[in-house]
C-alpha atoms as a PDB file:
ATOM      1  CA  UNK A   1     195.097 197.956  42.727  1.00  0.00           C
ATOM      2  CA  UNK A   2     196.244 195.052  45.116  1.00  0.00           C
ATOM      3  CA  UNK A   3     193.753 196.124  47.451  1.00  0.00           C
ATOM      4  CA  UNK A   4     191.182 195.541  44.801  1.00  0.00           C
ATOM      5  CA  UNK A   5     192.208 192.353  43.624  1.00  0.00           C
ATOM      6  CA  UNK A   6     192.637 191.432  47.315  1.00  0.00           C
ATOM      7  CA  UNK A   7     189.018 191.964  48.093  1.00  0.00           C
ATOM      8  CA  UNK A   8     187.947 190.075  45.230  1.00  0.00           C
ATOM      9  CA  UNK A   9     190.486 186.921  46.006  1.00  0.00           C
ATOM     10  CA  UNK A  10     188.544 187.369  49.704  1.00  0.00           C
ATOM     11  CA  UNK A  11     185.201 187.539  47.531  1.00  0.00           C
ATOM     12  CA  UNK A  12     185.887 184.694  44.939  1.00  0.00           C
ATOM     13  CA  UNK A  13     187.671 182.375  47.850  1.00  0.00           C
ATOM     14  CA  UNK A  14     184.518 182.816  49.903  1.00  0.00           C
ATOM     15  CA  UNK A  15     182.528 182.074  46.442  1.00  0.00           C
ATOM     16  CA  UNK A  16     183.692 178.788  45.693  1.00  0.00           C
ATOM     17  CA  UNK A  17     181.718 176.444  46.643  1.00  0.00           C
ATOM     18  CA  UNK A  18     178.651 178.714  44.720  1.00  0.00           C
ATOM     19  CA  UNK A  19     177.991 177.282  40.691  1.00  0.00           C
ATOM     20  CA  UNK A  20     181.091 177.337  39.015  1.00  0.00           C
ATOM     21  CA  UNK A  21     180.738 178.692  34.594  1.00  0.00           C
ATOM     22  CA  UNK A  22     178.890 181.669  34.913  1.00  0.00           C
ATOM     23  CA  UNK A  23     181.089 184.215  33.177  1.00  0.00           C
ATOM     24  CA  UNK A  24     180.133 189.010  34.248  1.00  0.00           C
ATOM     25  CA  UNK A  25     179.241 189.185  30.773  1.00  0.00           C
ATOM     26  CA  UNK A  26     176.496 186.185  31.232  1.00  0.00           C
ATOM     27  CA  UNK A  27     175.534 188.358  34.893  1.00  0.00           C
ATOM     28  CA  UNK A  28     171.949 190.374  34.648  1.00  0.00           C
ATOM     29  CA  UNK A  29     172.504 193.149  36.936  1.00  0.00           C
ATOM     30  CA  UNK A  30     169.005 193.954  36.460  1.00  0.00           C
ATOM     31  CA  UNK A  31     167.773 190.776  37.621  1.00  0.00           C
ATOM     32  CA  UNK A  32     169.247 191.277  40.839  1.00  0.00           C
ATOM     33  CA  UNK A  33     166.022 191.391  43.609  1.00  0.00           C
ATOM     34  CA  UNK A  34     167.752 190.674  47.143  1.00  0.00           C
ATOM     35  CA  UNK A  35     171.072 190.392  48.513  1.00  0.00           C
ATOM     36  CA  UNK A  36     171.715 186.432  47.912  1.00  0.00           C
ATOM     37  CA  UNK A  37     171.635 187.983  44.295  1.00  0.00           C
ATOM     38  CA  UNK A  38     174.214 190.477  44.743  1.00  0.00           C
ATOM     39  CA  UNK A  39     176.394 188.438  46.552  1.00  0.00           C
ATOM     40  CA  UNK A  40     176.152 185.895  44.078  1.00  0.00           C
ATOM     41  CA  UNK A  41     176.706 188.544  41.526  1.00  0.00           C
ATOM     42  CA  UNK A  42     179.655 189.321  43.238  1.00  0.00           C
ATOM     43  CA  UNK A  43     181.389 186.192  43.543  1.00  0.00           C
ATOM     44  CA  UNK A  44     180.495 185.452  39.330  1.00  0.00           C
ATOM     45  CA  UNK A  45     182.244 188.712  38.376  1.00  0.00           C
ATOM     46  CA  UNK A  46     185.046 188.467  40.864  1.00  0.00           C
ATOM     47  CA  UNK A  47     185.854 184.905  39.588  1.00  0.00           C
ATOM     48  CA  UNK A  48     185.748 185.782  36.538  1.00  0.00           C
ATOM     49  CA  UNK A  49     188.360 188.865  36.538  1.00  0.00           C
ATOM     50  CA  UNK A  50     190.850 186.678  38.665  1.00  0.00           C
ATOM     51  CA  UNK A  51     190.329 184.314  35.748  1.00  0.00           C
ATOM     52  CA  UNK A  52     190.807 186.574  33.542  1.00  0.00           C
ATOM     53  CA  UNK A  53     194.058 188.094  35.078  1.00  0.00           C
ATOM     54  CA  UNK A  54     195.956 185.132  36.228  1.00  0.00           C
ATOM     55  CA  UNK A  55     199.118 185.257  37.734  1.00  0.00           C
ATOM     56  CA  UNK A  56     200.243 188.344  36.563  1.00  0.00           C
ATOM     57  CA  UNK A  57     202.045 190.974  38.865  1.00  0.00           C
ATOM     58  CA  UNK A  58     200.259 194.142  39.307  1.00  0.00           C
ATOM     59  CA  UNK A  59     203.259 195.596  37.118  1.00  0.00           C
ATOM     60  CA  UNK A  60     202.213 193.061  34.166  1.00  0.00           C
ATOM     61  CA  UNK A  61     198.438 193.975  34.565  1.00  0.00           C
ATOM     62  CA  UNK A  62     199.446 197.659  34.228  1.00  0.00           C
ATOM     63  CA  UNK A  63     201.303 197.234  30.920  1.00  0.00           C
ATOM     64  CA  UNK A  64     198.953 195.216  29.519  1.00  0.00           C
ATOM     65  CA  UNK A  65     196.910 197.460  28.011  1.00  0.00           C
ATOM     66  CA  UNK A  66     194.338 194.608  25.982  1.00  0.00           C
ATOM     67  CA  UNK A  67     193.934 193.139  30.092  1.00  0.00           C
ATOM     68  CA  UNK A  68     192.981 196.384  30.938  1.00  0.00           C
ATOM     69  CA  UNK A  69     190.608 196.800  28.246  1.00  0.00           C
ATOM     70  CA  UNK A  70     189.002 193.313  28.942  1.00  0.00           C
ATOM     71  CA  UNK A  71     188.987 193.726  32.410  1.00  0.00           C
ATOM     72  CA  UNK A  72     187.545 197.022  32.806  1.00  0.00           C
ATOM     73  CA  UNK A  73     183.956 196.498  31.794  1.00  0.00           C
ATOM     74  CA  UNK A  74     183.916 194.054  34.502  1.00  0.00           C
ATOM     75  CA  UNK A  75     185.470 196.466  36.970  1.00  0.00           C
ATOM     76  CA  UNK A  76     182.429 198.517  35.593  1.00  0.00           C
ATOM     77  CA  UNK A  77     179.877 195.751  35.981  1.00  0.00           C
ATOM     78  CA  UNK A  78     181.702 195.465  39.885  1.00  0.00           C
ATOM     79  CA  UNK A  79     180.977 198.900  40.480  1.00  0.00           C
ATOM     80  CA  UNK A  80     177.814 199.147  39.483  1.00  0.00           C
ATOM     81  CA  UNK A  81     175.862 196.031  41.346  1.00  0.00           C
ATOM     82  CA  UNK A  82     178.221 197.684  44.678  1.00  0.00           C
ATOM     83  CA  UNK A  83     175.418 200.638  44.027  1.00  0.00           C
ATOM     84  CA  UNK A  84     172.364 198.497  44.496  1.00  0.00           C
END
């Protein structure tokens, strides 16, 4: 897990200076033609599951089980543009 949310604090870091309120649920995976698009998909969903978790240890995150099941269809959403 802190690998993961290492990559995306790499990801969103690198991301910032991209548009800013674009939330994964608002990203269109299926709208995604080149790789400026899946890199931009990547930084949207990455910011928004750092968002999303916060400051919370990795211990937190795993007792939290309503994070998990917020986070996870983003994780999902993650996986699935890495497949393009």
């Amino acid at each position: 897990m802190k690998k993961v949310i290492l990559a995306l604090s790499i990801v969103a870091g690198l991301g910032m200076s991209s548009c800013g309120s674009a939330s994964a649920e608002d990203f269109d995976i299926a709208n995604v033609k080149d790789a400026c698009g899946c890199a931009d998909g990547f930084v949207v969903i990455a910011n928004d599951i750092l968002s999303t978790i916060g400051d919370k240890t990795e211990d937190e995150m795993e007792e939290d089980k309503e994070l998990e099941k917020t986070i996870k269809p983003k994780f999902d959403k993650l996986e699935e543009l890495e497949d393009l």
